[in-house]
Protein backbone atom coordinates (compact mmCIF):
# COMPACT_ATOMS: atom_id res chain seq x y z
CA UNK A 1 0.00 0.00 0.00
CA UNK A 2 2.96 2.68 0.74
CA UNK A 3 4.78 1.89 -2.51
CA UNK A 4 0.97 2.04 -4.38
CA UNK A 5 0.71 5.80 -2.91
CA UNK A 6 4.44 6.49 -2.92
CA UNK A 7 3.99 5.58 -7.39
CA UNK A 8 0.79 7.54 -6.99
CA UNK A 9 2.23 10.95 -6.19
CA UNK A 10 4.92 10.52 -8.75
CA UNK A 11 2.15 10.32 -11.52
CA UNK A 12 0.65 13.24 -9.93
CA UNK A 13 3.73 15.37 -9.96
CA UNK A 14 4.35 14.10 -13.53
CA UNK A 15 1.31 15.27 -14.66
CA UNK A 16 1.63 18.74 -12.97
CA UNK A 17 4.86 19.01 -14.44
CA UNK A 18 3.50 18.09 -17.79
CA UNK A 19 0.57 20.71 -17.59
CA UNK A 20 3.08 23.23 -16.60
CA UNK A 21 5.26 23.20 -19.42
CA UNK A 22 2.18 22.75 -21.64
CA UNK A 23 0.46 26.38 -20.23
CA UNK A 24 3.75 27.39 -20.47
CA UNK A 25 3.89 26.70 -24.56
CA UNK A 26 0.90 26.88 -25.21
CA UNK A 27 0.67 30.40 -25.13
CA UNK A 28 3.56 30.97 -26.61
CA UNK A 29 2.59 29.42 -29.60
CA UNK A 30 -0.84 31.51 -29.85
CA UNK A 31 1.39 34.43 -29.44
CA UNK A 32 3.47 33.67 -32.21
CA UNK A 33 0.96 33.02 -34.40
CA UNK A 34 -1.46 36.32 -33.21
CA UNK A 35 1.41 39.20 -33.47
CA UNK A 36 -0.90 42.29 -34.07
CA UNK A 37 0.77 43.44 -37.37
CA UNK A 38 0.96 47.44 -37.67
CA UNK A 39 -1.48 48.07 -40.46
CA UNK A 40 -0.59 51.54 -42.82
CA UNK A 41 -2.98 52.86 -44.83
CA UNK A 42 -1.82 54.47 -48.20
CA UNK A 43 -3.72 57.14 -49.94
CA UNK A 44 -2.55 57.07 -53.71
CA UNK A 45 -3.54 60.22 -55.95
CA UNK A 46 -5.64 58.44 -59.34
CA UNK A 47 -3.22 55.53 -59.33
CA UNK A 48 -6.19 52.96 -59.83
CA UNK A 49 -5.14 52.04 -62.42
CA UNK A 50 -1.40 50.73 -61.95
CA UNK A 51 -2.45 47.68 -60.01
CA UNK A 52 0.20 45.27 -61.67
CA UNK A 53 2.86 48.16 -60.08
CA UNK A 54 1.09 48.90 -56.93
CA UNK A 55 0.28 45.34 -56.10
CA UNK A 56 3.28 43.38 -56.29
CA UNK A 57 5.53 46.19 -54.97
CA UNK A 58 3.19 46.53 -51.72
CA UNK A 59 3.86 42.61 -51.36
CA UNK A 60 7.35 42.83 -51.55
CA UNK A 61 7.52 45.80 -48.89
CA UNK A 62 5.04 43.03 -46.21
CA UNK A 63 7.78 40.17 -47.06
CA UNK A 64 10.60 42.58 -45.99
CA UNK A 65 8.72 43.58 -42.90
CA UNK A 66 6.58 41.15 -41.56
CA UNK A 67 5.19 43.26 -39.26
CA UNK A 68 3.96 45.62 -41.67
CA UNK A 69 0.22 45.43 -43.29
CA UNK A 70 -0.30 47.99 -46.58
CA UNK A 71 -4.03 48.67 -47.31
CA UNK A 72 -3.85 50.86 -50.25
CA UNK A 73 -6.44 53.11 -51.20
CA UNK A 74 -6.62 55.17 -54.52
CA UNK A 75 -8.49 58.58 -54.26
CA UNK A 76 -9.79 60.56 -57.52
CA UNK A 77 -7.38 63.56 -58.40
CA UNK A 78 -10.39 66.11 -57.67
CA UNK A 79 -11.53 64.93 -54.54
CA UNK A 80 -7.67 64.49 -52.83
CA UNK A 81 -7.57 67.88 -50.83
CA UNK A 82 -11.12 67.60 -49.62
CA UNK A 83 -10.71 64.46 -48.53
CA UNK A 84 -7.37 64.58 -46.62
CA UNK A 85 -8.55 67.69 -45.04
CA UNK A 86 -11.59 65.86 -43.48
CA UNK A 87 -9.51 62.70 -42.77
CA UNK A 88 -6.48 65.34 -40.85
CA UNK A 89 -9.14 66.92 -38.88
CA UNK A 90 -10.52 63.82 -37.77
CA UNK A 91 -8.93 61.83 -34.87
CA UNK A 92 -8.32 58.80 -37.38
CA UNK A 93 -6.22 60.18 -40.92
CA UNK A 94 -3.96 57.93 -43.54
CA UNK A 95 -0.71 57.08 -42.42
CA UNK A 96 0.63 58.15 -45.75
CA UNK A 97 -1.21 60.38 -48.34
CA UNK A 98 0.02 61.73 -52.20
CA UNK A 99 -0.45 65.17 -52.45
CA UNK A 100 0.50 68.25 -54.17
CA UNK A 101 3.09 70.11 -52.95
CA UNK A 102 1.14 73.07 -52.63
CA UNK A 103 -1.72 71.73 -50.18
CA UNK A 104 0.83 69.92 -48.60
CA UNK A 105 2.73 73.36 -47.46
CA UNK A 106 -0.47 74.50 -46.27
CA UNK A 107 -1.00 71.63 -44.23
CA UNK A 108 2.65 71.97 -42.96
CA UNK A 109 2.03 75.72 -41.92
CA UNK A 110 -0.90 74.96 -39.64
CA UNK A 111 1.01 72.14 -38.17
CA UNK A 112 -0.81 69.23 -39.25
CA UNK A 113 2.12 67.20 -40.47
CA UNK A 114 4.62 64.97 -38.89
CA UNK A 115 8.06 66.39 -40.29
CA UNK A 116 10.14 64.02 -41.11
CA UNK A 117 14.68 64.12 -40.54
CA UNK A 118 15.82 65.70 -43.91
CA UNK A 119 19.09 63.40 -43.34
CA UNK A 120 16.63 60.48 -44.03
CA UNK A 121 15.89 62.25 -47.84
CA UNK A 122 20.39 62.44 -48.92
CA UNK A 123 19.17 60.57 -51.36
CA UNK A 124 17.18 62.49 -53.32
CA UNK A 125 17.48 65.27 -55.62
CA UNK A 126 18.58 68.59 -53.18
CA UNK A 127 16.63 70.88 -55.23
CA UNK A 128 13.34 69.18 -55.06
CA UNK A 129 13.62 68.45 -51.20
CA UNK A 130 14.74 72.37 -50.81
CA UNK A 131 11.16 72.95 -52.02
CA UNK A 132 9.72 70.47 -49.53
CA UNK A 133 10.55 72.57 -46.95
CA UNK A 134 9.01 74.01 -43.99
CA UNK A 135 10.97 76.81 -42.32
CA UNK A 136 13.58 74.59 -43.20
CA UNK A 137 11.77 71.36 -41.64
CA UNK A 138 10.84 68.30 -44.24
CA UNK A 139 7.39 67.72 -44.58
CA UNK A 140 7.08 65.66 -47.34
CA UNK A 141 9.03 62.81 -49.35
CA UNK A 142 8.91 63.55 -52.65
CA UNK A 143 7.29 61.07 -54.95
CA UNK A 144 7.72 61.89 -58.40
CA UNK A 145 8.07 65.09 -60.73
CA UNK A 146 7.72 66.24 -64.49
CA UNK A 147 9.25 68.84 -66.49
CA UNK A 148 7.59 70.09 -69.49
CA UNK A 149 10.07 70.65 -72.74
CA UNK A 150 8.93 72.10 -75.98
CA UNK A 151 7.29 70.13 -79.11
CA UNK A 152 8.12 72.04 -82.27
CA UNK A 153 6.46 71.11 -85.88
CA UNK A 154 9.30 70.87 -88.15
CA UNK A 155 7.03 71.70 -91.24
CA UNK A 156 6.00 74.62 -89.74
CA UNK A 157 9.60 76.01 -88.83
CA UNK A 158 11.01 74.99 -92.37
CA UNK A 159 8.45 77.01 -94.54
CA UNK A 160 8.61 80.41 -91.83
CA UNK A 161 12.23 80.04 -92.38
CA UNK A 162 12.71 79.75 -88.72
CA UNK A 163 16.10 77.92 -88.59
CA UNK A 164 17.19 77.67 -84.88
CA UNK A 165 14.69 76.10 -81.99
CA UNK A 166 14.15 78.86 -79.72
CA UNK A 167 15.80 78.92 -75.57
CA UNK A 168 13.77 81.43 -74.10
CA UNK A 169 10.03 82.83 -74.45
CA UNK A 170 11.99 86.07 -75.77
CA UNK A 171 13.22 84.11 -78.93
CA UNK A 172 9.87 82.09 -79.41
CA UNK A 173 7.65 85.08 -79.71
CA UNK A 174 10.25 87.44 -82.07
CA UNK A 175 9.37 84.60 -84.49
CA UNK A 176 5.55 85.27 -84.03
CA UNK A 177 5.35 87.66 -86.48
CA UNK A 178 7.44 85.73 -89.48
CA UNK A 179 5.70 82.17 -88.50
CA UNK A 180 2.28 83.91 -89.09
CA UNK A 181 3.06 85.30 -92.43
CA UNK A 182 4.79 82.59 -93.87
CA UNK A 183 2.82 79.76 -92.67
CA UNK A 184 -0.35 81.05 -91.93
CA UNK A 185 0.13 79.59 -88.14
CA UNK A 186 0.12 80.55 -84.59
CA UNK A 187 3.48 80.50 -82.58
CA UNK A 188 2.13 78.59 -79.95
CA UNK A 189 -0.80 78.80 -77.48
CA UNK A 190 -0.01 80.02 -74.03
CA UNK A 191 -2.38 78.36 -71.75
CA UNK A 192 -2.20 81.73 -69.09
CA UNK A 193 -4.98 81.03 -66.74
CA UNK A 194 -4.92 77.22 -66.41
CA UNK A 195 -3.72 76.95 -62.32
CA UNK A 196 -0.35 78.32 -61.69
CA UNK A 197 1.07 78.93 -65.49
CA UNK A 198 1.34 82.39 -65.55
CA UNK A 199 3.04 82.48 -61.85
CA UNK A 200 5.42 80.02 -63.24
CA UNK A 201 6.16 82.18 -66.31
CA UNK A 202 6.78 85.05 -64.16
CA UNK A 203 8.75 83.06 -61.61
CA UNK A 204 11.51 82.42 -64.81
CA UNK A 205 11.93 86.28 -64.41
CA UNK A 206 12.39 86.55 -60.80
CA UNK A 207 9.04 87.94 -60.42
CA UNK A 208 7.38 86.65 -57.34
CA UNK A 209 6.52 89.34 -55.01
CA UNK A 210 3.80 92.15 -54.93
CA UNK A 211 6.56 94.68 -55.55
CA UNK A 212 8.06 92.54 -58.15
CA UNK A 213 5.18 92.64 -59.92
CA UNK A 214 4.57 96.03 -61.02
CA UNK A 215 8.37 96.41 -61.64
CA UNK A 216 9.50 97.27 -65.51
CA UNK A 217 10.39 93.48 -66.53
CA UNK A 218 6.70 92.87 -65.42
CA UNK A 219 4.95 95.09 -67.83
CA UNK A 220 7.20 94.40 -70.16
CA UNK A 221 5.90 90.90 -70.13
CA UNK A 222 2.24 91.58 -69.85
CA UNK A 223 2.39 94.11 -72.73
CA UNK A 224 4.60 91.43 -75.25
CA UNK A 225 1.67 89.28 -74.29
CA UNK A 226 -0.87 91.78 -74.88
CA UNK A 227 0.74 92.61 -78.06
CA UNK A 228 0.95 89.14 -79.54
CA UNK A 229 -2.95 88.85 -78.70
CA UNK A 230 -4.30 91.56 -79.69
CA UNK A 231 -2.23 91.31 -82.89
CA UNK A 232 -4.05 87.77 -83.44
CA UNK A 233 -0.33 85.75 -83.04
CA UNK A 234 -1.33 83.33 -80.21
CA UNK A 235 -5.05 82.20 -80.50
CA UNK A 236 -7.99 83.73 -78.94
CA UNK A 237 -8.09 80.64 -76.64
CA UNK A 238 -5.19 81.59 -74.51
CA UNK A 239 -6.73 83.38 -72.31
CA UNK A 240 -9.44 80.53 -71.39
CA UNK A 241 -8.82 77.44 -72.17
CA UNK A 242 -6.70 74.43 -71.36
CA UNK A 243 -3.23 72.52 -71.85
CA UNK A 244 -5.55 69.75 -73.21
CA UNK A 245 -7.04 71.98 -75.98
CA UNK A 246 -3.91 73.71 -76.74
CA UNK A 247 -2.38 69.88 -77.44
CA UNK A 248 -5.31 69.78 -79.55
CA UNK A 249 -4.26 72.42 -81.66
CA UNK A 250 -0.70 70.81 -81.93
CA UNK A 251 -1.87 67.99 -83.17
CA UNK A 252 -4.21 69.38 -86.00
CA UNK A 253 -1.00 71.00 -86.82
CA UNK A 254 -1.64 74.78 -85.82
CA UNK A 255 1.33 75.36 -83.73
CA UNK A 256 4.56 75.85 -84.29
CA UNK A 257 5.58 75.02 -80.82
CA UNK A 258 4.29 74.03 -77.47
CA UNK A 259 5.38 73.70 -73.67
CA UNK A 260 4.28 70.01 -72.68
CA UNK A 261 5.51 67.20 -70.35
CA UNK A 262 7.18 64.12 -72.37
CA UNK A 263 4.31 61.98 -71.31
CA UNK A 264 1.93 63.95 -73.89
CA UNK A 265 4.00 62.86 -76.68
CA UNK A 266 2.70 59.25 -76.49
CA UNK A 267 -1.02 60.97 -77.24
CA UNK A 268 0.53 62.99 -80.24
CA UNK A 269 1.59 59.58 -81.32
CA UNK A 270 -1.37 57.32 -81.13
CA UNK A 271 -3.59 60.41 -82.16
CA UNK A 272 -1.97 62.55 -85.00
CA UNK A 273 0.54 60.54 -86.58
CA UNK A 274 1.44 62.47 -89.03
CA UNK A 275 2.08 65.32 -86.39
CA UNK A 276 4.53 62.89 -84.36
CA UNK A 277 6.59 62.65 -87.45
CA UNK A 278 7.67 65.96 -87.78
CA UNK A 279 7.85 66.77 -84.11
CA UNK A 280 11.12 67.56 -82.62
CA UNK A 281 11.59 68.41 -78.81
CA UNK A 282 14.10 70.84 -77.35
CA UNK A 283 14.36 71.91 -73.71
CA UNK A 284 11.90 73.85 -71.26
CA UNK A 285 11.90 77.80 -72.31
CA UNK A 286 12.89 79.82 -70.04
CA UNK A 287 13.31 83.74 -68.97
CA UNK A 288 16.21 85.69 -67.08
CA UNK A 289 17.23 83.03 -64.43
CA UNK A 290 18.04 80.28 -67.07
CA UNK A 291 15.75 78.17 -65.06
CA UNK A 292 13.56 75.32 -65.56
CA UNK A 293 10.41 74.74 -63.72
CA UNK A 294 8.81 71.90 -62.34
CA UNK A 295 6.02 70.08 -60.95
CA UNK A 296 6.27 67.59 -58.03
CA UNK A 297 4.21 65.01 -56.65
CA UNK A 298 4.96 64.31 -52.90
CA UNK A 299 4.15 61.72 -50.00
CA UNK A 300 2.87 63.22 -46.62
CA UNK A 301 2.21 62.00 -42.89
CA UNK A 302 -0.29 63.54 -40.81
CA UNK A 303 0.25 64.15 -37.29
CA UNK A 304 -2.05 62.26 -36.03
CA UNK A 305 -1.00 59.48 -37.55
CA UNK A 306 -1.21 56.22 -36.22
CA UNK A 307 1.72 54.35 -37.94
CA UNK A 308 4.43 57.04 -38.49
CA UNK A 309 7.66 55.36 -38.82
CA UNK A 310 6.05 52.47 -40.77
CA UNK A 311 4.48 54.87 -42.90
CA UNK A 312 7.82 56.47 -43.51
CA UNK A 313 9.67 53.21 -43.93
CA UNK A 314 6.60 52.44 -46.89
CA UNK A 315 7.54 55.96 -48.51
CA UNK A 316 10.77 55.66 -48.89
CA UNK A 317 10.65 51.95 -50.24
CA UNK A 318 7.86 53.07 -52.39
CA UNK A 319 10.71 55.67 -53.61
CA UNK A 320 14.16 53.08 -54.02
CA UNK A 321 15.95 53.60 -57.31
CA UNK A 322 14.10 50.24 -58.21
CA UNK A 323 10.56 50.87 -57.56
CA UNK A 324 11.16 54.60 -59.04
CA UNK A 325 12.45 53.78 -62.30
CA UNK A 326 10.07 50.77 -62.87
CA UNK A 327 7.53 53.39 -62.53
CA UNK A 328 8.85 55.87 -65.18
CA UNK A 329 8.57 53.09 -67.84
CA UNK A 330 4.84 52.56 -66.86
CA UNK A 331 4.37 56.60 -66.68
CA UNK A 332 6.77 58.75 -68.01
CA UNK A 333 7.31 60.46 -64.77
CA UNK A 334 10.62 61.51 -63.70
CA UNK A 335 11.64 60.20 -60.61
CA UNK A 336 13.24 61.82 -57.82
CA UNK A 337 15.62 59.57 -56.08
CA UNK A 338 18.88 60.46 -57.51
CA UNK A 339 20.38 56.65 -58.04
CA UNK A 340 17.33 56.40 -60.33
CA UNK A 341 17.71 59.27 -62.16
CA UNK A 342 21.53 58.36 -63.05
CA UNK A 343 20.02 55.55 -64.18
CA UNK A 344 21.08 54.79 -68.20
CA UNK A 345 16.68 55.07 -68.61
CA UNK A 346 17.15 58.75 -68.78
CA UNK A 347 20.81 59.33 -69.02
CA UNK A 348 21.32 57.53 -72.89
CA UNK A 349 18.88 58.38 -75.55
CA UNK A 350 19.08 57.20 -79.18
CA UNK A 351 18.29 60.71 -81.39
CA UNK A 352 16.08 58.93 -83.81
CA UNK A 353 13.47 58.08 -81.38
CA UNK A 354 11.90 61.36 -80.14
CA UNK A 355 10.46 59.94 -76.72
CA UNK A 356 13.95 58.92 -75.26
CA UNK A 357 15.83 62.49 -76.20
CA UNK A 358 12.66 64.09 -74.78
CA UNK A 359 12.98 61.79 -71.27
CA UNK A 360 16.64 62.72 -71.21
CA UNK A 361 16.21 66.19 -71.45
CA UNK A 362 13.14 66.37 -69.14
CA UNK A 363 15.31 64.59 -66.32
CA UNK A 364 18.77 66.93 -67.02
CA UNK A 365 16.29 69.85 -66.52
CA UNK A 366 16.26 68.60 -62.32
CA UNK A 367 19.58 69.58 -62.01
CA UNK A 368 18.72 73.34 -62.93
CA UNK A 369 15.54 74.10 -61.10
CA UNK A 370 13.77 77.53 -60.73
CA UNK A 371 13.17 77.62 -56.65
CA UNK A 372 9.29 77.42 -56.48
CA UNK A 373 7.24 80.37 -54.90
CA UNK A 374 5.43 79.66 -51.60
CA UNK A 375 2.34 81.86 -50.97
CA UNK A 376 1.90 82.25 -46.82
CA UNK A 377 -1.90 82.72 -47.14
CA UNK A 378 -4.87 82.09 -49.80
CA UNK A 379 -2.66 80.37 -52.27
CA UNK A 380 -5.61 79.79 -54.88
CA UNK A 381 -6.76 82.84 -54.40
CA UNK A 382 -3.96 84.61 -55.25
CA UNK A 383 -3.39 82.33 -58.31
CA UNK A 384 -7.18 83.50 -59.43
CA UNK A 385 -6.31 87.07 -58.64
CA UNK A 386 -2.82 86.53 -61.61
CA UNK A 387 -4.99 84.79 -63.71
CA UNK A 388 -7.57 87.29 -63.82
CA UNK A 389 -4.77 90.24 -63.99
CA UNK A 390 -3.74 88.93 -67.46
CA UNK A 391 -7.67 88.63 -68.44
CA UNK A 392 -8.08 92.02 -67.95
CA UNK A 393 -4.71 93.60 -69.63
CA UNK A 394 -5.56 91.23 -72.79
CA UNK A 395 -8.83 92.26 -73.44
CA UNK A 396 -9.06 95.54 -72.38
CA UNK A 397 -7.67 99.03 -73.20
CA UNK A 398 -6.64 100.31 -69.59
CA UNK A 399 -2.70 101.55 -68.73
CA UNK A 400 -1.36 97.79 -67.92
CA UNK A 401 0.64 99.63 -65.07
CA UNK A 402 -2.12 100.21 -63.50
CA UNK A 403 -3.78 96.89 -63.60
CA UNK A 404 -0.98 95.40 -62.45
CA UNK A 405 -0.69 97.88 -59.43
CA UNK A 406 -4.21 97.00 -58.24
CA UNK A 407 -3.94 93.45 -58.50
CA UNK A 408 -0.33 94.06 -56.37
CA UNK A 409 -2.03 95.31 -53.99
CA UNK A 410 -4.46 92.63 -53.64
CA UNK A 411 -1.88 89.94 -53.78
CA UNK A 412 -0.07 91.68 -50.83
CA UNK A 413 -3.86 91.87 -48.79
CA UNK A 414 -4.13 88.28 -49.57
CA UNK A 415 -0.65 86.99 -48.93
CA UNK A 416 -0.78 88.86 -45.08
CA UNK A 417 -3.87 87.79 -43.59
């Protein structure tokens, strides 16, 4: 009977042992297999459509970091401001959101952005990230950028006689005259109040203040443009419509030049063949600073984000040299991280194929940028107020000086309060 309870308590230690060790594991197990994974929600700008880009490249980023989750979420062009302006001043925003540079500055002034370490962004171009900045804070990774060049009709130049491709806006329009007599064609159709094209015209001249505005080089300007006009040289258009409609008239062979990003040149292609055959492309025009201009897409983080430095990590993958250039070839963006742009995609072209000279000259343009003008207050507002200016000293009969002194005025009001 002792040795029957002695054999007893050993199988009842044995067992307690066994259960120990098994709670023990157990949980461990469930733990493993029940990590909460950090989940980062990505707010493309009308990238719906590159789901054989955006798909495989999100499941390469949650194979490098398991602990990572993606949910991507494409967001119409017209309805991205609205909506990450609702989403920032709720209590639960993106983690990561492609916007405009412009909104995003805004956003940045009232504080509703998580800055991020410039040291992070050595790796992409300096002039881009210099107009990322905040008071000299990062706000933003850039994303991607284009830089329009200029489309010339090679018909149109032969019979004017026109026999070098013009640098700057001063030698495009001193051929107005001959182009329109010879060819019975317009010089080109500037587009001056579609968003920011006349500030960016302007900006080539150093104009971009109030008091810069009503200066001599200024009026100048306005008055060549009022000239050319008036004197039926540019079409009637100019003054309303679009970049879109101004392609237009490219295509049916009206124009003897036009500012466009290398992308479009795919559209002159597939739509006016003939057109594409006799267009050459030269660089961006520009004014006294030699500059070019550009336009950037960029990659923000709200403050009150949940997932910051995964959302960061996501950016800058999303940005690699890799992901960047793979991009470009689906696109025709440039990109922005500086190992892809020395990449031989945009640094070789062959000079028979018009859509690889026009990608290498687009990207060489990055390395000579015009520094961008930042509005403190009522940004499109003061863009409407410009855009109206040049309305008003095309079409009507008033002292431009004077035009342009009221609307300085109103652009200082606006830029102060």
């Amino acid at each position: 009977m002792k040795n029957l309870k002695i054999i007893i308590a050993i199988l009842c230690v044995t067992l307690i042992c066994i259960d120990a060790v098994f709670l023990i594991t157990k949980p461990q197990k469930s733990l493993k297999k029940n990590i909460k994974k950090e989940e980062v929600i990505f707010w493309s700008l009308q990238m719906g459509t590159f789901g054989k880009y955006m798909n495989p490249l999100i499941s390469e980023f949650e194979k490098q970091n398991p602990e990572i989750k993606i949910k991507w979420i494409d967001v119409p062009y017209s309805e991205g401001e609205k909506r990450t302006l609702a989403s920032i001043l709720s209590t639960n925003p993106p983690d990561l959101v492609n916007l405009t540079p412009d909104f995003s500055s805004i956003l940045a002034q009232k504080q509703a952005l998580q800055y991020i370490d410039c040291s992070k962004l050595s790796g992409y171009n300096e002039q881009i990230i210099n107009a990322l900045k905040q008071d000299g804070k990062c706000y933003a990774v850039p994303f991607y950028a284009t830089s329009s060049i200029t489309f010339y009709n090679k018909d149109i130049l032969k019979k004017s006689g026109v026999k070098t491709v013009p640098k700057t806006y001063e030698n495009m329009y001193a051929s107005a005259q001959q182009i329109k007599e010879k060819s019975d064609m317009f010089v080109t159709m500037p587009t001056l109040t579609e968003n920011d094209t006349l500030l960016k015209i302007l900006n080539k001249y150093g104009i971009n203040t109030p008091e810069k505005f009503i200066s001599k080089k200024s009026v100048d300007i306005f008055n060549e443009y009022k000239q050319l006009y008036q004197n039926d040289l540019i079409p009637k258009e100019s003054i309303t419509q679009n970049h879109q409609e101004a392609l237009e008239k490219y295509m049916s062979g009206q124009l003897a030049y036009i500012q466009s990003g290398a992308n479009f040149l795919n559209i002159v292609k597939e739509n006016a063949p003939q057109i594409y055959k006799i267009t050459g492309v030269s660089s961006q025009l520009t004014g006294d600073t030699g500059k070019y201009d550009v336009s950037i897409m960029n990659l923000i983080i709200p403050a009150r984000a949940k997932h910051k430095d995964a959302a960061l990590k996501f950016a800058l993958f999303l940005t690699n040299k890799k992901n960047q250039v793979e991009l470009a070839k689906l696109t025709t963006i440039l990109p922005v991280n500086n190992e892809a742009l020395n990449d031989k995609y945009f640094t070789i072209y062959d000079d028979t194929d018009v859509i690889s000279k026009a990608r290498y000259i687009s990207a060489k343009q990055l390395n000579n940028l015009q520094t961008q003008i930042r509005f403190k207050y009522n940004h499109k507002e003061i863009i409407t107020l410009l855009n109206t200016t040049v309305q008003q000293v095309l079409l009507g009969s008033s002292d431009t000086q004077s035009i342009l002194k009221k609307a300085a005025d109103n652009w200082k009001r606006l830029d102060t309060k």
